[in-house]
C-alpha atoms as a PDB file:
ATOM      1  CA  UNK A   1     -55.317  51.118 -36.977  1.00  0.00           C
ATOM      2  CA  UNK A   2     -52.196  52.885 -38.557  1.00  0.00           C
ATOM      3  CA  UNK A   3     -52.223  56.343 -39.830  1.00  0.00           C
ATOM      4  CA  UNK A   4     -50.407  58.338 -42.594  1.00  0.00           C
ATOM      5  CA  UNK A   5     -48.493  56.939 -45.341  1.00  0.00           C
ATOM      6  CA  UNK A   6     -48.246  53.443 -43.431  1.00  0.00           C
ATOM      7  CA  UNK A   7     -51.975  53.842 -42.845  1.00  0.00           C
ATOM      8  CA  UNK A   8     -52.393  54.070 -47.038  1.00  0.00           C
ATOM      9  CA  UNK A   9     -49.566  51.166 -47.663  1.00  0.00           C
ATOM     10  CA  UNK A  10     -51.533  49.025 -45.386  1.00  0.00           C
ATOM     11  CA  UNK A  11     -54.992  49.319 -46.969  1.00  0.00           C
ATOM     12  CA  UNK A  12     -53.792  49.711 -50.338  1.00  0.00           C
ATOM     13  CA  UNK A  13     -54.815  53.620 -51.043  1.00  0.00           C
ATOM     14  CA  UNK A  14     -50.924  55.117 -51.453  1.00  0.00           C
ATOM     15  CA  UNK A  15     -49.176  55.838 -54.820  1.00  0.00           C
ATOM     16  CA  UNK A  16     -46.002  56.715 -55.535  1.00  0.00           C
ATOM     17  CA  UNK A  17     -45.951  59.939 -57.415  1.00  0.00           C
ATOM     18  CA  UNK A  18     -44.941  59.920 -61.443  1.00  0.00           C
ATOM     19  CA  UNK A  19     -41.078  59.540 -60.256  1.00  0.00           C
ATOM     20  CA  UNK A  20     -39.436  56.054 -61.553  1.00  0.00           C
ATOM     21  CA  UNK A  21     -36.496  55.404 -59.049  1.00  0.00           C
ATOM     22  CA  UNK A  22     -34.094  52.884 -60.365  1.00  0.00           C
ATOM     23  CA  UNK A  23     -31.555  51.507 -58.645  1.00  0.00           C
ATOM     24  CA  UNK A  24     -28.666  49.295 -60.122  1.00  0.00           C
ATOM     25  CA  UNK A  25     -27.666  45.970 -58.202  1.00  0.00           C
ATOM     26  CA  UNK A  26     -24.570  43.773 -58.498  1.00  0.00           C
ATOM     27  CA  UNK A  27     -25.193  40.647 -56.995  1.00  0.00           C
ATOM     28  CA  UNK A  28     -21.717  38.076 -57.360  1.00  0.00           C
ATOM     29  CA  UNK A  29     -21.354  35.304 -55.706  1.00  0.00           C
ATOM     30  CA  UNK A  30     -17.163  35.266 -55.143  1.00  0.00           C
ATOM     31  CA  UNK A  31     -16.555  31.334 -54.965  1.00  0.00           C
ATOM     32  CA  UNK A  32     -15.134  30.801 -51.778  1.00  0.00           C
ATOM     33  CA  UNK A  33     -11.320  29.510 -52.126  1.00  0.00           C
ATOM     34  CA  UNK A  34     -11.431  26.134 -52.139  1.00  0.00           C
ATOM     35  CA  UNK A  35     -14.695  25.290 -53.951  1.00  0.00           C
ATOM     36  CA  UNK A  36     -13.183  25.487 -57.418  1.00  0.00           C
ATOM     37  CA  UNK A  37     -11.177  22.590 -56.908  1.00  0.00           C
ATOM     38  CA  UNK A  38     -13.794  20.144 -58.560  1.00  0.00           C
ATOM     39  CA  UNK A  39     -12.385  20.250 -62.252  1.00  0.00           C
ATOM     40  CA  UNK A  40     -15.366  22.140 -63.447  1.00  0.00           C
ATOM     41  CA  UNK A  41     -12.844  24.730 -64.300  1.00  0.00           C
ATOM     42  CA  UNK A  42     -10.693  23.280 -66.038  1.00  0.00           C
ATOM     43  CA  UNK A  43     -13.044  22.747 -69.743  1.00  0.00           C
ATOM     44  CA  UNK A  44     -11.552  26.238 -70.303  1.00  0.00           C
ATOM     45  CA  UNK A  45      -8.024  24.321 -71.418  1.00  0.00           C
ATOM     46  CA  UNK A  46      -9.524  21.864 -73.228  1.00  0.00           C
ATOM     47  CA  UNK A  47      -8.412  18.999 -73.719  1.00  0.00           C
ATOM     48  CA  UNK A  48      -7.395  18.398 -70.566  1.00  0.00           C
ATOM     49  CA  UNK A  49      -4.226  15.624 -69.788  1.00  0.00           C
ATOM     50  CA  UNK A  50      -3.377  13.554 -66.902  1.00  0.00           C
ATOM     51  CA  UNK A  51       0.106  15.385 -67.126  1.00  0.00           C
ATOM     52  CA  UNK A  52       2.803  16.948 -69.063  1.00  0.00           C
ATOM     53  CA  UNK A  53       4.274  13.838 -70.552  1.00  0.00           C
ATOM     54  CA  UNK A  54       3.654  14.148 -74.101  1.00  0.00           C
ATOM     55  CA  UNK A  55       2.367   9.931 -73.852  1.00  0.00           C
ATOM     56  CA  UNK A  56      -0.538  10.845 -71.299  1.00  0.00           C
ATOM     57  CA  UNK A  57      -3.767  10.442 -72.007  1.00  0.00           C
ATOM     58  CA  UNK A  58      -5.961  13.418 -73.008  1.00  0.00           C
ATOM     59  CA  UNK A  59      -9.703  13.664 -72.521  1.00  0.00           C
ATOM     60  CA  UNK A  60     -12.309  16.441 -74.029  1.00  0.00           C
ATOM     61  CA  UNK A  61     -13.647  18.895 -72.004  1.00  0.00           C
ATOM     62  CA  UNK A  62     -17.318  16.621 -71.683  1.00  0.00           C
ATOM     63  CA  UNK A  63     -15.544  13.297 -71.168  1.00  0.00           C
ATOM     64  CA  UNK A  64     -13.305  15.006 -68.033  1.00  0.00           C
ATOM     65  CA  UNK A  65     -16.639  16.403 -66.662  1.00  0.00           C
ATOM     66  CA  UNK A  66     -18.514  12.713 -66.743  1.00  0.00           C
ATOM     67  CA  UNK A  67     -15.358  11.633 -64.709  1.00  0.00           C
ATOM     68  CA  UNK A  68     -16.292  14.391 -62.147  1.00  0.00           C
ATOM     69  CA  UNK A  69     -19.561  13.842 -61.827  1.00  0.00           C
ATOM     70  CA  UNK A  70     -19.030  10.030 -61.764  1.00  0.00           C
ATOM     71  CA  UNK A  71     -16.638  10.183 -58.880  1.00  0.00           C
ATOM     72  CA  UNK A  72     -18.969  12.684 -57.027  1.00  0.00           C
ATOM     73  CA  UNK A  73     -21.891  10.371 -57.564  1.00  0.00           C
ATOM     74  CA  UNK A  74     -19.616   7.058 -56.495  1.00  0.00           C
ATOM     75  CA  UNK A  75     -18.372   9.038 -52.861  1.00  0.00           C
ATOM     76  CA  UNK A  76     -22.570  10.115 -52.380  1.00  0.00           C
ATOM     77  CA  UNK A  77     -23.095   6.449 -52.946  1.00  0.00           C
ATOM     78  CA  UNK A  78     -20.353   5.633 -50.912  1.00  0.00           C
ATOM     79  CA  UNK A  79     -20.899   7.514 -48.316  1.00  0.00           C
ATOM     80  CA  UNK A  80     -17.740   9.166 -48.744  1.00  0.00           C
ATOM     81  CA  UNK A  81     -19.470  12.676 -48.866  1.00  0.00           C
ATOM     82  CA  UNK A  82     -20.719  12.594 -45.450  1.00  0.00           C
ATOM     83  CA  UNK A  83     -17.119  11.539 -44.264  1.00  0.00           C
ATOM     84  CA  UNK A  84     -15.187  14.696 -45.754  1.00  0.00           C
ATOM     85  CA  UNK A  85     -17.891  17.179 -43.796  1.00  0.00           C
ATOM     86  CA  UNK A  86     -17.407  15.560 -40.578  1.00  0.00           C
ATOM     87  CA  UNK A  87     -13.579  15.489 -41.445  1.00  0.00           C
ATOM     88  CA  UNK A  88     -14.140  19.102 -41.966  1.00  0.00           C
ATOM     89  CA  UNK A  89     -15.936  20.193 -38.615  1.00  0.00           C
ATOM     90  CA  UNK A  90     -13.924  18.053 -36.917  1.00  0.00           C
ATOM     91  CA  UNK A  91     -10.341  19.503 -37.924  1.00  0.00           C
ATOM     92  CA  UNK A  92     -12.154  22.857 -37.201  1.00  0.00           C
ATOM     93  CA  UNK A  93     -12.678  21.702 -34.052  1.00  0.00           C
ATOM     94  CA  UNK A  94      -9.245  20.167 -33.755  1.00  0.00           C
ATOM     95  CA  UNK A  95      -7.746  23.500 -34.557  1.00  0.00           C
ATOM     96  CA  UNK A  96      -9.583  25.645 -31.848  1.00  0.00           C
ATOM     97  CA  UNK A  97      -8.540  23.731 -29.369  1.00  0.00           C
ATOM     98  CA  UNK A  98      -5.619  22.989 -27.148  1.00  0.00           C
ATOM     99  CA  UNK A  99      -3.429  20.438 -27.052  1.00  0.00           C
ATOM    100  CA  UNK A 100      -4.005  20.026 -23.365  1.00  0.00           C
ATOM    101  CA  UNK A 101      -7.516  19.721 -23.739  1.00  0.00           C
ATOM    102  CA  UNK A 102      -9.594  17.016 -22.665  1.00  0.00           C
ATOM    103  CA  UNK A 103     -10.163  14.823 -25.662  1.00  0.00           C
ATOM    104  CA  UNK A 104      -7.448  16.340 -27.816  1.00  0.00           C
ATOM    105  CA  UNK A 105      -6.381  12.997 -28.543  1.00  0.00           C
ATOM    106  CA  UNK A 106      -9.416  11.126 -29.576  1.00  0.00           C
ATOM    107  CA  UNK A 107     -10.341  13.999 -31.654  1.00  0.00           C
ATOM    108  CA  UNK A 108      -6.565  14.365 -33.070  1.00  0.00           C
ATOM    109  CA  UNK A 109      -7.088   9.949 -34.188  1.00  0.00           C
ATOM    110  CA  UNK A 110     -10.904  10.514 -35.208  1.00  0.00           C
ATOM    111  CA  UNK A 111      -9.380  13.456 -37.775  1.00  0.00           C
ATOM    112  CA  UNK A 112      -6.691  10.798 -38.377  1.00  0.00           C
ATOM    113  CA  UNK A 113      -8.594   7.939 -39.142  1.00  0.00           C
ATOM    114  CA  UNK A 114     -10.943  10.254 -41.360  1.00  0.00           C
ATOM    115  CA  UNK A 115      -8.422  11.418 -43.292  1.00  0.00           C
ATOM    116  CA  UNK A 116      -7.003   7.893 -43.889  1.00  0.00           C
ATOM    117  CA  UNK A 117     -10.677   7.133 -45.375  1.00  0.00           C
ATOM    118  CA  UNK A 118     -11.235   9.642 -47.119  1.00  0.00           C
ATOM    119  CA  UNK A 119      -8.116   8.694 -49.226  1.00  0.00           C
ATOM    120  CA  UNK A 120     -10.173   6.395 -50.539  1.00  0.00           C
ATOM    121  CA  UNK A 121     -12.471   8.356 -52.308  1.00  0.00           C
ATOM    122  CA  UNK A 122     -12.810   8.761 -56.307  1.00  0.00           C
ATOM    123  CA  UNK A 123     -12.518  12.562 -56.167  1.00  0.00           C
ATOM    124  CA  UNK A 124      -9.627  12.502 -54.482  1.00  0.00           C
ATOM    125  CA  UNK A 125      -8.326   9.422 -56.808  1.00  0.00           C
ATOM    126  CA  UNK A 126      -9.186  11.571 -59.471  1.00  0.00           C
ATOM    127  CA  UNK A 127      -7.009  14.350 -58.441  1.00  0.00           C
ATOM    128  CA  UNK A 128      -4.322  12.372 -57.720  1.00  0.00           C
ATOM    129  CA  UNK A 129      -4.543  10.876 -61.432  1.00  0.00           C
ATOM    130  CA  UNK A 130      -4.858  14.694 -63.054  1.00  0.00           C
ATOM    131  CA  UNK A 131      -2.405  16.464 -60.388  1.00  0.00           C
ATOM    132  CA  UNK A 132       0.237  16.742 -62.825  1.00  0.00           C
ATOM    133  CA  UNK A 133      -1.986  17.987 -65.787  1.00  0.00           C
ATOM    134  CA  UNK A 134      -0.751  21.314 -67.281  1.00  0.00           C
ATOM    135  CA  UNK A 135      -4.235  22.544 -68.032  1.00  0.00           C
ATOM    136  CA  UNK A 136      -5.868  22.087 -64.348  1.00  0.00           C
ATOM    137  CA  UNK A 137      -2.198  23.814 -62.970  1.00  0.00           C
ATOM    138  CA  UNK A 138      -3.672  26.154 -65.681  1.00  0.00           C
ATOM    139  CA  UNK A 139      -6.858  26.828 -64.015  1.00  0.00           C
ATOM    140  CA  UNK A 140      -5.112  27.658 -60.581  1.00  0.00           C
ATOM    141  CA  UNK A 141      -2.491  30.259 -61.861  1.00  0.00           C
ATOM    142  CA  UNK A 142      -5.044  32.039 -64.659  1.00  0.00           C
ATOM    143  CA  UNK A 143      -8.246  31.061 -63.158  1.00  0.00           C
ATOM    144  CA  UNK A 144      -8.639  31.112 -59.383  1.00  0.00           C
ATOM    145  CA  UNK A 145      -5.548  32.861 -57.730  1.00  0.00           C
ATOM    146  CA  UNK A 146      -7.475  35.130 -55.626  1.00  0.00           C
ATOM    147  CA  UNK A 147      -5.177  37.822 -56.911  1.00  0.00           C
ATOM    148  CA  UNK A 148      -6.557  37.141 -60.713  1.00  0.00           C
ATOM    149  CA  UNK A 149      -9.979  37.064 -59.339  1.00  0.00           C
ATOM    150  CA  UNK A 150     -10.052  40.153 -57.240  1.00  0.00           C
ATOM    151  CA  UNK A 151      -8.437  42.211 -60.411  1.00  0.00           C
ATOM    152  CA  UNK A 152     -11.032  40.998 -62.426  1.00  0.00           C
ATOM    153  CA  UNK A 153     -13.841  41.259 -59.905  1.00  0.00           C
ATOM    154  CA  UNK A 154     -12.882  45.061 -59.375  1.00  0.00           C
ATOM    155  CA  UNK A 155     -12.436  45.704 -62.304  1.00  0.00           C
ATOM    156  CA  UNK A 156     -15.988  44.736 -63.802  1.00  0.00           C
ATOM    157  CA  UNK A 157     -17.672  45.805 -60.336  1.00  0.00           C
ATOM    158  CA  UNK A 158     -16.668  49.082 -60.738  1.00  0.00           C
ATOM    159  CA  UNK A 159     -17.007  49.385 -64.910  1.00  0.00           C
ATOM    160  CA  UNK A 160     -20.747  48.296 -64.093  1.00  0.00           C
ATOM    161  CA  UNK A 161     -21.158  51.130 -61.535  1.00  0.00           C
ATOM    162  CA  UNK A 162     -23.897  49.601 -59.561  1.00  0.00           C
ATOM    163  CA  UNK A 163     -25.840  51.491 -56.770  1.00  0.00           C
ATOM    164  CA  UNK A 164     -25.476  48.347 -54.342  1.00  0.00           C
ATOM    165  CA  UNK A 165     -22.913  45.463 -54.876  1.00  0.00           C
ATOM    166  CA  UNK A 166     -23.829  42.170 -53.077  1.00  0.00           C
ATOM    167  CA  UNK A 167     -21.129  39.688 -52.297  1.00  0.00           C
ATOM    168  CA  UNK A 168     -21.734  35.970 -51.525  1.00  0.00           C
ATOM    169  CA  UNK A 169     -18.687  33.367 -50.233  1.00  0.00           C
ATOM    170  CA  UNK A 170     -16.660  36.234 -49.860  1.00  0.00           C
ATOM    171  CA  UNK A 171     -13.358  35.050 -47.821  1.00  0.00           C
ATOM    172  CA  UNK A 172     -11.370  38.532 -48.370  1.00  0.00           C
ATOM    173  CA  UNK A 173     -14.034  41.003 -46.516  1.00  0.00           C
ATOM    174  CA  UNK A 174     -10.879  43.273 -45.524  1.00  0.00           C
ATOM    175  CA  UNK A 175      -9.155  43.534 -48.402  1.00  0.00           C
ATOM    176  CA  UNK A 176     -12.380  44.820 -49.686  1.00  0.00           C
ATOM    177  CA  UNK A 177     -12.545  47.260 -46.907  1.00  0.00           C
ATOM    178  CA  UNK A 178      -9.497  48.604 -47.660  1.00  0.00           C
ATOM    179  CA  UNK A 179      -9.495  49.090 -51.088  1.00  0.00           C
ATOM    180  CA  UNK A 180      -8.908  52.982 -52.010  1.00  0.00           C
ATOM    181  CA  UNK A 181     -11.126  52.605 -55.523  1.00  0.00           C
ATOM    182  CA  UNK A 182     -14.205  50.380 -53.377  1.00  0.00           C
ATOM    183  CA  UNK A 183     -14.214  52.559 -50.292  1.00  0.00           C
ATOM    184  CA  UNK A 184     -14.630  55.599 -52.174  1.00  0.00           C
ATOM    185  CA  UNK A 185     -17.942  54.518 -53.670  1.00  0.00           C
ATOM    186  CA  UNK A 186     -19.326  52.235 -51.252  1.00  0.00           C
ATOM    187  CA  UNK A 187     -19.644  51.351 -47.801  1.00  0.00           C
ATOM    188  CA  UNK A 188     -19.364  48.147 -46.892  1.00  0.00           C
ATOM    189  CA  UNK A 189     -22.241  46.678 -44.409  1.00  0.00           C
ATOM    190  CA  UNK A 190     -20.948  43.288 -42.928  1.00  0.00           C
ATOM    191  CA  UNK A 191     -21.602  42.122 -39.516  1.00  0.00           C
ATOM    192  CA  UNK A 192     -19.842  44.192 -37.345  1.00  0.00           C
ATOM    193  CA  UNK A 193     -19.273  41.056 -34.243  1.00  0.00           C
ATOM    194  CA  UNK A 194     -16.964  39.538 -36.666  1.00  0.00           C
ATOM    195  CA  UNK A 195     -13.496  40.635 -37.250  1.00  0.00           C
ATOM    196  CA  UNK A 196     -12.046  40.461 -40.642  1.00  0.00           C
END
């Protein structure tokens, strides 16, 4: 049987004294680079055209959404989906290992002929169709640049003056860490076998 204060916790007979303690929490999740390259960004520069040429066809902020979601739902039905994640472990695999190494080459063809499918999908159609458009070169420059981002992360993070900030998809842990106004305030707790 436990004694003392875990003793009361445990059957239910301890109270906290009068004393309200409040702690403020940030919780953000970052948006790893990379994931904001579905067009979901982009209804901020509405309407949204195929390109610059002053002839190309404009759609509405809903209208370019339902082409997203259509081509997601056409490479899920496709199979398409599955094909980019194993194109994905498999270049990751591709990159940690040696040239020299046994099966190099069938994994350098497999990420080959993966890539060569996946060029098939209606995502990347889509991009291809909208990778001249003004307002989606928009949402890279004034949107996601990590360097827009972090200004405006640090900047509300540290208006907000949280007790505890919690960071999810964070790809930048070091710059973070090294940051004069974050590091004054806070210490960071990440997992110290990985090196940043």
């Amino acid at each position: 049987m436990a004694r003392g204060t875990l003793g009361k916790i445990l059957n239910g007979s301890f109270r906290l004294k009068k004393k309200r303690v409040e702690i403020r929490l940030l919780q953000w999740n970052i948006l790893a680079d990379g994931l904001g390259d579905d067009g979901f960004l982009a209804t901020e520069f509405s309407p949204i055209f195929e390109s610059a040429d002053t002839n190309s066809k404009g759609y509405a902020a809903n209208d370019f959404m339902k082409l997203v979601r259509e081509a997601k739902l056409a490479d899920t039905a496709s199979g398409m989906t599955t094909k980019f994640s194993k194109l994905k472990g498999e270049e990751k695999k591709l990159k940690k290992m040696k040239a020299s190494a046994e099966g190099y080459e069938e994994l350098k063809e497999s990420v080959a002929k993966l890539k060569e499918e996946t060029e098939k999908s209606e995502l990347v159609k889509l991009k291809k169709q909208f990778q001249n458009s003004p307002q989606l070169e928009k949402v890279d420059s004034e949107i996601l640049h990590w360097s827009k981002r972090y200004d405006r992360l640090k900047r509300i993070a540290l208006e907000a003056d949280p007790d505890v900030i919690t960071f999810q998809e964070i790809d930048h842990v070091k710059q973070f860490l090294e940051d004069r106004d974050f590091s004054a305030k806070y210490t960071c707790m990440v997992d110290s076998s990985k090196t940043y």
